[in-house]
PDB file of N, CA and C in Angstrom:
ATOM      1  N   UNK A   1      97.373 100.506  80.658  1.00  0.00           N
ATOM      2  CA  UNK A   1      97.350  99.638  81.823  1.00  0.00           C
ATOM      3  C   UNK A   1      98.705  99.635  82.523  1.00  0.00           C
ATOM      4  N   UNK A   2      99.691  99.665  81.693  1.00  0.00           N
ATOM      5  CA  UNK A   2     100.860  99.594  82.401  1.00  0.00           C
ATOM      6  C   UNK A   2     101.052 100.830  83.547  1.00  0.00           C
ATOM      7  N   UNK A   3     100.737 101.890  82.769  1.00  0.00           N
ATOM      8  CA  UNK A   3     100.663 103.283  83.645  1.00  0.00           C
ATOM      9  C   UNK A   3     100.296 103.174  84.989  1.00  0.00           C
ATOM     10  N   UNK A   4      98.885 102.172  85.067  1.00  0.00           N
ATOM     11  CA  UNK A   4      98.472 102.209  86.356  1.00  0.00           C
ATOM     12  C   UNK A   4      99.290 101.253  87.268  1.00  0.00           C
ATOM     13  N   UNK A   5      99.655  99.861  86.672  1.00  0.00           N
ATOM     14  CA  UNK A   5     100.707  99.433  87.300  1.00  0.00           C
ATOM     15  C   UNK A   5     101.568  99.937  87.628  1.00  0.00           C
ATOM     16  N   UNK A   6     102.540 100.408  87.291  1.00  0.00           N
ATOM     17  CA  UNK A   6     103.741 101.722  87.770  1.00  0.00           C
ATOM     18  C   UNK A   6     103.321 102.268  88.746  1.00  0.00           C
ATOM     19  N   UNK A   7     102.121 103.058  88.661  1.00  0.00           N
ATOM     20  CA  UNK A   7     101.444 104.062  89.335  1.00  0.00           C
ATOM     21  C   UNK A   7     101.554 102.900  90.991  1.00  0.00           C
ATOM     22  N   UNK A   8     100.246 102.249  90.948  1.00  0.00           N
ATOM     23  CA  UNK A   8     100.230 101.506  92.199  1.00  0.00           C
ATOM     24  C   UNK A   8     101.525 100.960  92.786  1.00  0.00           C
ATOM     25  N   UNK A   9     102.463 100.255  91.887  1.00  0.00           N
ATOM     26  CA  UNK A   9     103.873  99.655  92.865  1.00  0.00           C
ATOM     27  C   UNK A   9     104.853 101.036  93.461  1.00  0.00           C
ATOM     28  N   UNK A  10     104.355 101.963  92.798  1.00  0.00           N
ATOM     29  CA  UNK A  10     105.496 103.157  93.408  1.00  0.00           C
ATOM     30  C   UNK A  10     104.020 103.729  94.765  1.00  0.00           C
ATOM     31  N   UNK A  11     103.161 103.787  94.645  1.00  0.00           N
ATOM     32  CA  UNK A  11     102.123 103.649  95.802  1.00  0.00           C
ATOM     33  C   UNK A  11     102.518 103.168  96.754  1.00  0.00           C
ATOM     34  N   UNK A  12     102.659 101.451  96.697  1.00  0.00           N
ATOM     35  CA  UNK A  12     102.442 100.623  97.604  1.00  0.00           C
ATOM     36  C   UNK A  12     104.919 100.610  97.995  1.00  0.00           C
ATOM     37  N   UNK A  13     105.440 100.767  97.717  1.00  0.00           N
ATOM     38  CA  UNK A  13     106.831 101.110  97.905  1.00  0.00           C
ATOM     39  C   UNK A  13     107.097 102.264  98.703  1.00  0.00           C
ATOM     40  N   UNK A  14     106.337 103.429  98.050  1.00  0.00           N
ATOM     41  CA  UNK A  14     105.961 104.491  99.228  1.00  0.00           C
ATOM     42  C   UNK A  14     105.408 104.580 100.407  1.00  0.00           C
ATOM     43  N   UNK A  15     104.142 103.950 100.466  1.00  0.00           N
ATOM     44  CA  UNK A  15     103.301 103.721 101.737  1.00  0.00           C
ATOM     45  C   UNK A  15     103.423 102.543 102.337  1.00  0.00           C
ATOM     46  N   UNK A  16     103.723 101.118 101.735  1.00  0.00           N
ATOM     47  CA  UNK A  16     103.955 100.267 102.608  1.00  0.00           C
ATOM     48  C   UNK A  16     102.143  99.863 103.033  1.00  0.00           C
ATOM     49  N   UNK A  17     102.562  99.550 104.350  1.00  0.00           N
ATOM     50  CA  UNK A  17     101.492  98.836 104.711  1.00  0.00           C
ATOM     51  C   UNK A  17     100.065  99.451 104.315  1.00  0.00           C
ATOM     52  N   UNK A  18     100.131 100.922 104.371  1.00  0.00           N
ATOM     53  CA  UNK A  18      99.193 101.258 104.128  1.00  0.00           C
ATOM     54  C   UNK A  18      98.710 101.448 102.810  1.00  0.00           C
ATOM     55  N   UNK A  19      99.065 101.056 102.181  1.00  0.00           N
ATOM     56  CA  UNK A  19      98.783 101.199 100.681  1.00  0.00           C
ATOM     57  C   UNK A  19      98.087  99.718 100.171  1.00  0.00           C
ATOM     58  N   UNK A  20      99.357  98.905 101.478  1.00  0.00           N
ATOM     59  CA  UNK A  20      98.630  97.085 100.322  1.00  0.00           C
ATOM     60  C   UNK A  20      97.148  97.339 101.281  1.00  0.00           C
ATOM     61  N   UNK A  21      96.698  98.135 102.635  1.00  0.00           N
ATOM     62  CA  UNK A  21      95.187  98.075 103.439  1.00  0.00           C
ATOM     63  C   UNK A  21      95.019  98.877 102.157  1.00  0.00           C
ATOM     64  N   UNK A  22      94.819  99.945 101.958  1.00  0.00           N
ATOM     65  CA  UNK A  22      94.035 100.652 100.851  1.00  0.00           C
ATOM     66  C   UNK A  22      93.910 100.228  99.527  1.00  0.00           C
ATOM     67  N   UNK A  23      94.585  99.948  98.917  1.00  0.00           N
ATOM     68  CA  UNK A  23      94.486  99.059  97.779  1.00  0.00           C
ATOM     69  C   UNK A  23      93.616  97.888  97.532  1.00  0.00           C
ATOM     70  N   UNK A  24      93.598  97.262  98.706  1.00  0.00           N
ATOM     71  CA  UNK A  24      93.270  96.149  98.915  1.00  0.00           C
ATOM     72  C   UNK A  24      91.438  96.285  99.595  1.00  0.00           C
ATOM     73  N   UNK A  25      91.591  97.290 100.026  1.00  0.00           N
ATOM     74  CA  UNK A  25      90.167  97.748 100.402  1.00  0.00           C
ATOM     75  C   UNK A  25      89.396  98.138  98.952  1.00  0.00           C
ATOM     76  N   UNK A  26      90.049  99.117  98.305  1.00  0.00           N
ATOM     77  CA  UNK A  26      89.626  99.055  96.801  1.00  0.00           C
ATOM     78  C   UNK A  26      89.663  98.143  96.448  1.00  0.00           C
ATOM     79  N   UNK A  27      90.015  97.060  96.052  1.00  0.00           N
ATOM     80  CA  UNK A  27      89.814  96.030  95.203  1.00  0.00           C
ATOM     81  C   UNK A  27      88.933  94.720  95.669  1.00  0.00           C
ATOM     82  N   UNK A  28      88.739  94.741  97.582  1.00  0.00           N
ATOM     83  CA  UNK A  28      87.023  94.643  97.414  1.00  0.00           C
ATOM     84  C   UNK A  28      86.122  95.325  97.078  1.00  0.00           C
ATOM     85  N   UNK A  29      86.132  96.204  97.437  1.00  0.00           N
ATOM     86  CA  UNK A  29      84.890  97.184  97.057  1.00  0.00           C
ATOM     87  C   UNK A  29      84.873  97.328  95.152  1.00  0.00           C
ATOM     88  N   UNK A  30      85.123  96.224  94.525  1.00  0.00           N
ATOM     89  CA  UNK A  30      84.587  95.993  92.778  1.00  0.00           C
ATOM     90  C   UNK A  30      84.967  97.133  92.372  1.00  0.00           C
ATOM     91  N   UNK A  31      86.300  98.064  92.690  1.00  0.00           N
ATOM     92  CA  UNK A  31      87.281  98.810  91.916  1.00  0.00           C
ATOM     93  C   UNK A  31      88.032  97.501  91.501  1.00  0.00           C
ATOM     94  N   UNK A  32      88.165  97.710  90.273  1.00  0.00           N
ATOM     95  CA  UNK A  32      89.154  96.914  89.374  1.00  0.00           C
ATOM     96  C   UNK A  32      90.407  96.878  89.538  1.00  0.00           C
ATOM     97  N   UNK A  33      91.029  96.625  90.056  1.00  0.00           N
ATOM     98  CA  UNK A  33      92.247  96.658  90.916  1.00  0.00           C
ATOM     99  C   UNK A  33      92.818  95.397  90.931  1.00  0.00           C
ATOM    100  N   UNK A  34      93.667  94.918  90.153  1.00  0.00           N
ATOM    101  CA  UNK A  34      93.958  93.474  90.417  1.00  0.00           C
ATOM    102  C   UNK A  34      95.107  93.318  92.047  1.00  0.00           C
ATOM    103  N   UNK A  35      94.746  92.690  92.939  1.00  0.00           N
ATOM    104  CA  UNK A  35      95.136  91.971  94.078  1.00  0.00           C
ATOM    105  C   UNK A  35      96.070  91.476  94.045  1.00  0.00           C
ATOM    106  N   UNK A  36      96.375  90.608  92.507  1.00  0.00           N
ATOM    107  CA  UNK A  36      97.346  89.730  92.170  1.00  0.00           C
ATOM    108  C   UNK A  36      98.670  90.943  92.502  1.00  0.00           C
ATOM    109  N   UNK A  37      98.702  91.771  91.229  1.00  0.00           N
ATOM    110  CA  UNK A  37      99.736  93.174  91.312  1.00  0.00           C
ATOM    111  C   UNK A  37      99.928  93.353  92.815  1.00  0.00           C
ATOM    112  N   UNK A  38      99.081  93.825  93.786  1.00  0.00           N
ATOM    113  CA  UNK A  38      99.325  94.200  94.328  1.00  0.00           C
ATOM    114  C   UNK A  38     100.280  92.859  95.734  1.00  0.00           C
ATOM    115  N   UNK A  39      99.469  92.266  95.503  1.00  0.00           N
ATOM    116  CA  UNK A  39     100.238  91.091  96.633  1.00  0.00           C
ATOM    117  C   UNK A  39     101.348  90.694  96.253  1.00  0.00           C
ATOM    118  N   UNK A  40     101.813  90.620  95.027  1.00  0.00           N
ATOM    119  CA  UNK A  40     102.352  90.008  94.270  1.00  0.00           C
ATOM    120  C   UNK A  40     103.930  90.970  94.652  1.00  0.00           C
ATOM    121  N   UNK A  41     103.393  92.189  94.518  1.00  0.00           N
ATOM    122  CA  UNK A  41     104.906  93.397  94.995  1.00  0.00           C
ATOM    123  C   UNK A  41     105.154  93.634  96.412  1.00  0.00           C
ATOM    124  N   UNK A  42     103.994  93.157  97.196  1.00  0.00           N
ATOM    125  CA  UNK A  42     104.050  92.997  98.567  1.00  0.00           C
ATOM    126  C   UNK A  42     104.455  92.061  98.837  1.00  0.00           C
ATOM    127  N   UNK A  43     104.776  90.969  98.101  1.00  0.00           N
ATOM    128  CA  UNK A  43     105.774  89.691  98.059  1.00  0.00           C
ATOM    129  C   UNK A  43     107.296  89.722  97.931  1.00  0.00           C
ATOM    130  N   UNK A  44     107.078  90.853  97.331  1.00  0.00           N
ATOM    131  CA  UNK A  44     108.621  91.081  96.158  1.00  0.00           C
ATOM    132  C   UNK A  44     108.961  91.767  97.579  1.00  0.00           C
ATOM    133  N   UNK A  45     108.293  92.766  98.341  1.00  0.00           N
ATOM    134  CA  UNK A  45     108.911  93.540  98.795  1.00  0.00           C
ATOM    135  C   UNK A  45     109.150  92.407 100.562  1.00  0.00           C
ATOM    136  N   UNK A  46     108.309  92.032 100.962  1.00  0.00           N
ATOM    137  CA  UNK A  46     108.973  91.178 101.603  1.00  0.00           C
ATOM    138  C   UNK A  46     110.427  90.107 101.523  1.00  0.00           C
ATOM    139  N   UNK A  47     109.731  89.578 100.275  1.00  0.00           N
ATOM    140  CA  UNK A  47     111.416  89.020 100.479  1.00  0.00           C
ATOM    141  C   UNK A  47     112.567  89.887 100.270  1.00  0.00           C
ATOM    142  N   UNK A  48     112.488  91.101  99.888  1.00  0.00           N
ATOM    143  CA  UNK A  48     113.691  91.761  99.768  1.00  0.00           C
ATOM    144  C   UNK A  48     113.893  92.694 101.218  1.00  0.00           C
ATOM    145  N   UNK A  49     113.193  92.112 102.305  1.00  0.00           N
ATOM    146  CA  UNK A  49     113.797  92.467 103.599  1.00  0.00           C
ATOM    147  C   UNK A  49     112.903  94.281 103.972  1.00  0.00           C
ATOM    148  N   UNK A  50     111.987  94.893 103.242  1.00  0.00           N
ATOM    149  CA  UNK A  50     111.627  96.250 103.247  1.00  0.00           C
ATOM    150  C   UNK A  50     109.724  96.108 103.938  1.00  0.00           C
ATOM    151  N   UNK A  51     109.533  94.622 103.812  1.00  0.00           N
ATOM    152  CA  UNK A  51     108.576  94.490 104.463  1.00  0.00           C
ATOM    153  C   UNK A  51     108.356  93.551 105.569  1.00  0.00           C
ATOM    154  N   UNK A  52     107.537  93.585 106.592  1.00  0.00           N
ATOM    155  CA  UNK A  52     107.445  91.835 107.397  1.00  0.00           C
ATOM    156  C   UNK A  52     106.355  91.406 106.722  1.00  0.00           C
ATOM    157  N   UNK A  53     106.429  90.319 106.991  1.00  0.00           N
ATOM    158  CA  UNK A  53     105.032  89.034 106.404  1.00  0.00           C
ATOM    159  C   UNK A  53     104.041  89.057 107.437  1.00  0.00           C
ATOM    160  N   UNK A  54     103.931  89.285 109.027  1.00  0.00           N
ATOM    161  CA  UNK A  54     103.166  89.121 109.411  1.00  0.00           C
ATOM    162  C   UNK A  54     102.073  90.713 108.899  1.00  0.00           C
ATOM    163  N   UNK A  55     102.793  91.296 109.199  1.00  0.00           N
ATOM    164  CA  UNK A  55     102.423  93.175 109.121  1.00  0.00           C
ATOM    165  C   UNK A  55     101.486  93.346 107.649  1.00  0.00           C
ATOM    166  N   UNK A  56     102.209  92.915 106.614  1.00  0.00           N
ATOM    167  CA  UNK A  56     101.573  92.780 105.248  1.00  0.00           C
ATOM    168  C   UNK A  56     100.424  92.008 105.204  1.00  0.00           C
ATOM    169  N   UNK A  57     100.530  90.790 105.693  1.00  0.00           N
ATOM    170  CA  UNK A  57      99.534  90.201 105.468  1.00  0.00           C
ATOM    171  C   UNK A  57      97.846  90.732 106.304  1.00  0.00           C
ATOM    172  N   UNK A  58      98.035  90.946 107.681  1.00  0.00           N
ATOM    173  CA  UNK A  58      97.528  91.908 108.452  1.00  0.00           C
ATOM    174  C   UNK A  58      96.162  92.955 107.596  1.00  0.00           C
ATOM    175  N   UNK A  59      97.677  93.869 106.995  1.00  0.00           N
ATOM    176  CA  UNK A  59      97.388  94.440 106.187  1.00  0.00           C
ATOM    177  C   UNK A  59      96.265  94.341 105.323  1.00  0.00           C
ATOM    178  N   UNK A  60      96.499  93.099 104.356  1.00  0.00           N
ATOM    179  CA  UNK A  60      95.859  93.243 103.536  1.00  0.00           C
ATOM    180  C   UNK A  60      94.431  92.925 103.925  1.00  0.00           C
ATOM    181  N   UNK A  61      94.584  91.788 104.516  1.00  0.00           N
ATOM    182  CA  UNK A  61      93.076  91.086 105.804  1.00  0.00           C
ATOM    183  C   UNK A  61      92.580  92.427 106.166  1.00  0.00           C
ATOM    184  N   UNK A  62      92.884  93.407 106.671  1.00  0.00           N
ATOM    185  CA  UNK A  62      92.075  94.488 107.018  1.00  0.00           C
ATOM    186  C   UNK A  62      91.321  95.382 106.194  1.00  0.00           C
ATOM    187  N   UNK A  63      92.510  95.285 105.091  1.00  0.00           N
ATOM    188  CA  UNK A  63      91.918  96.035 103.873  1.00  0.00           C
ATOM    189  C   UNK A  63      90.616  95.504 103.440  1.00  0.00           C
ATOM    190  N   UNK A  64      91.163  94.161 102.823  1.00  0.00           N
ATOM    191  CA  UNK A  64      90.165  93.641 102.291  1.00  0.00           C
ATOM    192  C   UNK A  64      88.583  93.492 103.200  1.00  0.00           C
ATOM    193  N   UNK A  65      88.654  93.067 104.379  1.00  0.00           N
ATOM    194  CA  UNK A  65      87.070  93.437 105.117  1.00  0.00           C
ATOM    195  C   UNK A  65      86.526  94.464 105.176  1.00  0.00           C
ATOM    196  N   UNK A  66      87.587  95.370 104.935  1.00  0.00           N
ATOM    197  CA  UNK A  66      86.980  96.610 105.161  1.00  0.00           C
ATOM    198  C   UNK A  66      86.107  96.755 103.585  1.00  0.00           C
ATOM    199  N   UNK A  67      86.775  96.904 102.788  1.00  0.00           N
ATOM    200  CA  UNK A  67      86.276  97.015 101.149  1.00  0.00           C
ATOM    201  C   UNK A  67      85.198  95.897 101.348  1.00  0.00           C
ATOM    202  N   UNK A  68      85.200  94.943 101.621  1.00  0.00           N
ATOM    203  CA  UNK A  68      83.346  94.436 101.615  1.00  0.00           C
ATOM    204  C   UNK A  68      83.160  94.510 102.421  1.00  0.00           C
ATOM    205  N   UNK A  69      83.316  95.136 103.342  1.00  0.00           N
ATOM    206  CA  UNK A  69      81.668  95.532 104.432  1.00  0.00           C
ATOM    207  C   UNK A  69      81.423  96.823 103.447  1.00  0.00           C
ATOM    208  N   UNK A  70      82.398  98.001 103.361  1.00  0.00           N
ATOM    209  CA  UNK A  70      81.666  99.208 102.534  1.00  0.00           C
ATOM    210  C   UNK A  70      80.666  98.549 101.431  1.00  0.00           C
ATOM    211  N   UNK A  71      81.034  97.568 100.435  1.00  0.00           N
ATOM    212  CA  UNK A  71      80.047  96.897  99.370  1.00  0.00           C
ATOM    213  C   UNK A  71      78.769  96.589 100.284  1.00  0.00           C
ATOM    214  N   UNK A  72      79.142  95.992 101.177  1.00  0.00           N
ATOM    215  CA  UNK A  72      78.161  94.887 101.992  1.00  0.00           C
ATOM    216  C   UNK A  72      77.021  96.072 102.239  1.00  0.00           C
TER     217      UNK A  72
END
Protein backbone atom coordinates (compact mmCIF):
# COMPACT_ATOMS: atom_id res chain seq x y z
CA UNK A 1 0.00 0.00 0.00
CA UNK A 2 2.60 2.32 0.73
CA UNK A 3 4.00 1.82 -2.88
CA UNK A 4 0.87 3.13 -4.23
CA UNK A 5 0.91 6.05 -1.97
CA UNK A 6 4.39 7.18 -3.12
CA UNK A 7 3.31 6.31 -6.48
CA UNK A 8 0.14 8.79 -6.49
CA UNK A 9 1.87 11.91 -4.38
CA UNK A 10 4.83 11.91 -6.92
CA UNK A 11 1.68 11.77 -9.64
CA UNK A 12 -0.20 14.42 -8.24
CA UNK A 13 3.46 16.80 -7.51
CA UNK A 14 4.14 16.12 -11.11
CA UNK A 15 0.86 16.92 -12.72
CA UNK A 16 -0.69 19.19 -10.36
CA UNK A 17 -4.03 20.01 -11.17
CA UNK A 18 -4.42 17.46 -13.38
CA UNK A 19 -3.74 14.63 -11.49
CA UNK A 20 -5.91 15.77 -8.17
CA UNK A 21 -9.07 15.97 -11.70
CA UNK A 22 -7.86 12.44 -12.55
CA UNK A 23 -7.40 10.91 -9.45
CA UNK A 24 -10.24 12.19 -8.21
CA UNK A 25 -12.32 11.11 -11.19
CA UNK A 26 -10.98 7.59 -10.31
CA UNK A 27 -11.93 7.56 -7.01
CA UNK A 28 -15.55 8.28 -8.02
CA UNK A 29 -15.81 5.95 -10.39
CA UNK A 30 -15.38 2.95 -7.13
CA UNK A 31 -11.50 2.69 -8.03
CA UNK A 32 -10.23 2.43 -4.58
CA UNK A 33 -8.37 5.34 -4.36
CA UNK A 34 -8.53 7.03 -1.12
CA UNK A 35 -9.48 11.00 -1.70
CA UNK A 36 -8.32 11.53 1.75
CA UNK A 37 -4.35 10.88 0.28
CA UNK A 38 -5.05 12.60 -2.34
CA UNK A 39 -6.65 15.98 -0.99
CA UNK A 40 -4.82 15.69 1.80
CA UNK A 41 -1.23 16.36 -0.47
CA UNK A 42 -3.20 18.79 -2.44
CA UNK A 43 -3.41 20.52 0.89
CA UNK A 44 0.16 20.07 1.73
CA UNK A 45 0.88 21.35 -1.58
CA UNK A 46 -1.15 24.39 -1.33
CA UNK A 47 0.00 25.61 1.68
CA UNK A 48 3.46 25.27 0.63
CA UNK A 49 2.76 28.00 -2.06
CA UNK A 50 3.12 25.21 -5.40
CA UNK A 51 -0.60 25.16 -5.62
CA UNK A 52 -3.77 27.78 -5.58
CA UNK A 53 -6.86 26.76 -3.56
CA UNK A 54 -9.21 28.04 -5.88
CA UNK A 55 -7.59 25.94 -9.05
CA UNK A 56 -7.31 22.67 -6.79
CA UNK A 57 -10.35 22.70 -5.53
CA UNK A 58 -11.95 23.30 -9.12
CA UNK A 59 -10.05 20.57 -9.82
CA UNK A 60 -11.10 18.16 -7.84
CA UNK A 61 -15.13 19.21 -8.28
CA UNK A 62 -14.51 18.37 -11.88
CA UNK A 63 -12.87 15.32 -11.33
CA UNK A 64 -15.05 14.05 -9.10
CA UNK A 65 -18.47 14.64 -11.45
CA UNK A 66 -16.89 13.48 -13.94
CA UNK A 67 -16.03 9.88 -12.18
CA UNK A 68 -19.86 9.62 -11.31
CA UNK A 69 -21.47 10.49 -14.24
CA UNK A 70 -18.97 7.70 -16.00
CA UNK A 71 -20.51 5.26 -12.89
CA UNK A 72 -23.86 7.00 -13.38
Amino acid sequence: MEQFSTMFLSFIDTWGYVAVAVLMGLENACIPIPSELILGFAGYLISAGRMEFFHATVAGMIGGMVGSIVTY
